[in-house]
Protein backbone atom coordinates (compact mmCIF):
# COMPACT_ATOMS: atom_id res chain seq x y z
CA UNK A 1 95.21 88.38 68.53
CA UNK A 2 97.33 85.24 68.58
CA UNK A 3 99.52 84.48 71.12
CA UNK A 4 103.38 83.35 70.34
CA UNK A 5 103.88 80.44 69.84
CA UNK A 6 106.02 80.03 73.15
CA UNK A 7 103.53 80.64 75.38
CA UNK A 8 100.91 78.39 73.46
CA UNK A 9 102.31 75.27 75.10
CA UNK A 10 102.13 76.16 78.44
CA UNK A 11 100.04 78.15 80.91
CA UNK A 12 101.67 81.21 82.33
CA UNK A 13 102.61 81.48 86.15
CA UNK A 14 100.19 84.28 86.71
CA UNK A 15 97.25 81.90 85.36
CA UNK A 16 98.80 78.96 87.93
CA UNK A 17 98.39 81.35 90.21
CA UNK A 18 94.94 82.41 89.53
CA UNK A 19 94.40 78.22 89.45
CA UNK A 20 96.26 78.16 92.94
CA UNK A 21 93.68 80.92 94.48
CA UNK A 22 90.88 78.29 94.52
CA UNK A 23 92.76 76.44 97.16
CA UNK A 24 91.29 76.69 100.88
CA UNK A 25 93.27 78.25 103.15
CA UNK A 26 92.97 79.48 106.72
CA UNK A 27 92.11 82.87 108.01
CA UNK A 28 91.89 84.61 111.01
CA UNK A 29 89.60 87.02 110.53
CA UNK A 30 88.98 90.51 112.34
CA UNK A 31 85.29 91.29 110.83
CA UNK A 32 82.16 89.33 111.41
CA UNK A 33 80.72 87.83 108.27
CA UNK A 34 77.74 85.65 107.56
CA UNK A 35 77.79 82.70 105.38
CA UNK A 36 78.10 84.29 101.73
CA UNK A 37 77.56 82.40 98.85
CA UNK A 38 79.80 82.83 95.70
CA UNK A 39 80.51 80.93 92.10
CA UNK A 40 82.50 78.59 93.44
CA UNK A 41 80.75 77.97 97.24
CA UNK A 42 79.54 79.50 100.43
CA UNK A 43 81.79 80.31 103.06
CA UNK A 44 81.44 81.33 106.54
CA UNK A 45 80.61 82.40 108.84
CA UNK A 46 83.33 84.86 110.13
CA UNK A 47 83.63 85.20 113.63
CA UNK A 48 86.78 87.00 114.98
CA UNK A 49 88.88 85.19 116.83
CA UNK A 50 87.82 82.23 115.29
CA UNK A 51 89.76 80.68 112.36
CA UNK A 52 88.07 80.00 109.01
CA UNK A 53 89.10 78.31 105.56
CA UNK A 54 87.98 80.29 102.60
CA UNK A 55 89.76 80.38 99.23
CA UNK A 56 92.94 81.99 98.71
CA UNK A 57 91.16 85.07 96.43
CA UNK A 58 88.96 85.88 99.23
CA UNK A 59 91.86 85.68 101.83
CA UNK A 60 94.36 87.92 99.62
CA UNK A 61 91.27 90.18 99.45
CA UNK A 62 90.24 90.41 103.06
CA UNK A 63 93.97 90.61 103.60
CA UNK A 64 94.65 93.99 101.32
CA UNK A 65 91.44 95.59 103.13
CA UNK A 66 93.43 94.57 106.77
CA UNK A 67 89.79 92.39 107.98
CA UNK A 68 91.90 89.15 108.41
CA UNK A 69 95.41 87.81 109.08
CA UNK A 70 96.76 84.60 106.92
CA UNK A 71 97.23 81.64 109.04
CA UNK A 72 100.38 80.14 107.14
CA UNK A 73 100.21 76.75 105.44
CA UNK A 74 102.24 74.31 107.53
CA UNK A 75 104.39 73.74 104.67
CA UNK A 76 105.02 77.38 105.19
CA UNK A 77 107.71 77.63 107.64
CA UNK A 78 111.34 77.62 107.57
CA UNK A 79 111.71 74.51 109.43
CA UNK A 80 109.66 72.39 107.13
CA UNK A 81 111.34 74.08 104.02
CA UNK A 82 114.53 73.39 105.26
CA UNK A 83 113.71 69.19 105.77
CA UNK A 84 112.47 69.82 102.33
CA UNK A 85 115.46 70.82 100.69
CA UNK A 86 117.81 68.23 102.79
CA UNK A 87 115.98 65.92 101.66
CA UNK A 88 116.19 67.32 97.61
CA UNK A 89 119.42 67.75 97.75
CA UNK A 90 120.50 63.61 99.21
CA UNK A 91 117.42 61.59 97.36
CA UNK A 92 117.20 61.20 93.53
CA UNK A 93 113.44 61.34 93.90
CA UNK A 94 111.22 64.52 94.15
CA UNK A 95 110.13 65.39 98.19
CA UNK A 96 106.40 65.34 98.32
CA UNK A 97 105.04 69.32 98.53
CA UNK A 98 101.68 70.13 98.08
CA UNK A 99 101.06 70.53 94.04
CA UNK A 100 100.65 73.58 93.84
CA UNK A 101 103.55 75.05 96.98
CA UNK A 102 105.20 77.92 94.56
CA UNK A 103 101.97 79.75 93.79
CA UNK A 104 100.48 79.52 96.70
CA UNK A 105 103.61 80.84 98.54
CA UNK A 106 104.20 83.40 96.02
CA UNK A 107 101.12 84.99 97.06
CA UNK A 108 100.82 84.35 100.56
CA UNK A 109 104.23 86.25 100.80
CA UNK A 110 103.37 89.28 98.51
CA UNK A 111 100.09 89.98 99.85
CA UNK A 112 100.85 88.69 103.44
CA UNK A 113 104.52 88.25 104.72
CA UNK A 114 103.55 90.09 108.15
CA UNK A 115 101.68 86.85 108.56
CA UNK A 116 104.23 84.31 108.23
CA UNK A 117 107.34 84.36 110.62
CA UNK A 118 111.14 84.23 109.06
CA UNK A 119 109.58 85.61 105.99
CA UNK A 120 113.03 86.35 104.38
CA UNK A 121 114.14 83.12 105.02
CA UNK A 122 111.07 81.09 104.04
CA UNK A 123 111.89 83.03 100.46
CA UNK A 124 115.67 81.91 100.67
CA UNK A 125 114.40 78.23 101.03
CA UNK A 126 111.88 78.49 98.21
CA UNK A 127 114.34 79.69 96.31
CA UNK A 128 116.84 77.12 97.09
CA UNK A 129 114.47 74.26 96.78
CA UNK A 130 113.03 75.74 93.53
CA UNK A 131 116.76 75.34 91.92
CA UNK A 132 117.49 72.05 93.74
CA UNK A 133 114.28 70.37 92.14
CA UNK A 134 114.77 72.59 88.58
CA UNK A 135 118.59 70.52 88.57
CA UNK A 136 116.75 67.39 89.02
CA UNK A 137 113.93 67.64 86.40
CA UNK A 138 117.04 69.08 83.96
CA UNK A 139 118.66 65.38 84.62
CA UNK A 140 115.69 63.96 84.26
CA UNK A 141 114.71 65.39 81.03
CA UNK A 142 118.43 64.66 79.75
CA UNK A 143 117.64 60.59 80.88
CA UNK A 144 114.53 60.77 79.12
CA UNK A 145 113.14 57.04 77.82
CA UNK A 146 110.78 56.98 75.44
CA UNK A 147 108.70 54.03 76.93
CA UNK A 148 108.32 54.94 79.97
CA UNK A 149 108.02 58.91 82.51
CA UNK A 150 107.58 58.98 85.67
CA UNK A 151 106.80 62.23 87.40
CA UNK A 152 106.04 61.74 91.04
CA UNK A 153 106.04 65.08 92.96
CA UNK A 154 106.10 67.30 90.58
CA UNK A 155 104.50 70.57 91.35
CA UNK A 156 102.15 72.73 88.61
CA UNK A 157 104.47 75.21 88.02
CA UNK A 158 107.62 72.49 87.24
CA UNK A 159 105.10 70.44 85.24
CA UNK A 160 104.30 73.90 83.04
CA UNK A 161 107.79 74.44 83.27
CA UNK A 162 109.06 71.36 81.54
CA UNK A 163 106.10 70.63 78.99
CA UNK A 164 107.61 72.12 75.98
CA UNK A 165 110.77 70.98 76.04
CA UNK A 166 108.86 67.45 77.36
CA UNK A 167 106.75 67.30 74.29
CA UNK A 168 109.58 68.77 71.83
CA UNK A 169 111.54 65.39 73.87
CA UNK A 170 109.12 63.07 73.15
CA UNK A 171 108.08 64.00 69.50
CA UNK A 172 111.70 63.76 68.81
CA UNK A 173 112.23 60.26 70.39
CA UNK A 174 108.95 58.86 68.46
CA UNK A 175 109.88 59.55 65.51
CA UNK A 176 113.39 57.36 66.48
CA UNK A 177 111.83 54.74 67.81
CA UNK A 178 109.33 54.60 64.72
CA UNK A 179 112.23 55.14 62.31
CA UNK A 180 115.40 53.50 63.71
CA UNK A 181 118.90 54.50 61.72
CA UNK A 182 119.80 51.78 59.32
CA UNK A 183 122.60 49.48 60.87
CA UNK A 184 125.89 49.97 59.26
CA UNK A 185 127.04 46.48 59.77
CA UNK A 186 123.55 45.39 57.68
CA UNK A 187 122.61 43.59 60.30
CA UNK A 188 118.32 43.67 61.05
């Protein structure tokens, strides 16, 4: 079966999000566990009360079986998110997040919001910042030059956000550049 053709440009945020779940993250957990090996690497030991950093699938796991508690990112908190979006909202330039902040929140706050404090608020922010940065790559994508893109701070999900209309942007301005409108005055 082949997929429409608006999804065959980009990835789709549930497939970020399985990308995002590779990401080491910390744990403390509440069950002993010896080092287990896996596809993608050995982790452990688990020793309760001792944190741990194991991938994000393994946390979300142990989490939904209540054998560990999610030690937020410190990115995570209200007070961080907050600087963030100050600082979105006075600079024309993207704020530095980690590259992959919106999945990795997403999930930590389904599966785990008893672990991270001002939970609501934390989702406010995201929010907030999510539409600050969204106006800014809109303006960006309107002052789009052919020659030259910079996209410093971008996260995964506003990269796969933009790409189509990006690459519909960029086809369109090559084919200007390559085939300039004659000059009405004649002049070359």
């Amino acid at each position: 079966m082949a997929l429409p053709q608006t999804l065959r440009a980009s990835v789709t945020p549930p497939e970020l999000e399985l990308v995002a779940s590779q990401q080491l993250i910390e744990i403390i957990p509440m069950i002993s566990m010896e080092k287990t090996a896996f596809i993608s690497g050995a982790y452990g030991p688990l020793r309760p009360p001792n944190k741990a950093k194991i991938p994000l699938w393994m946390a979300v796991n142990l989490k939904m079986k209540k054998k560990c508690h999610i030690v937020a990112p410190d990115w995570l908190t209200a007070d961080y998110l907050q600087e963030r979006l100050n600082l979105e909202t006075t600079d024309l330039s993207f704020s530095s997040l980690p590259f992959r902040f919106a999945e990795i929140a997403k999930v930590i706050l389904d599966v785990a919001s008893d672990d991270v404090e001002n939970p609501d608020k934390i989702r406010s922010l995201l929010k907030d910042l999510r539409e600050a940065r969204q106006a800014k790559s809109r303006e960006g994508l309107r002052t789009l030059d052919h020659s030259e893109l910079t996209l410093s701070n971008l996260s995964s999900m506003e990269i796969n956000e933009i790409r189509p209309y990006f690459i519909q942007s960029m086809s369109i301005m090559t084919q200007l550049v390559r085939n300039p409108a004659p000059d009405p005055l004649g002049h070359p």
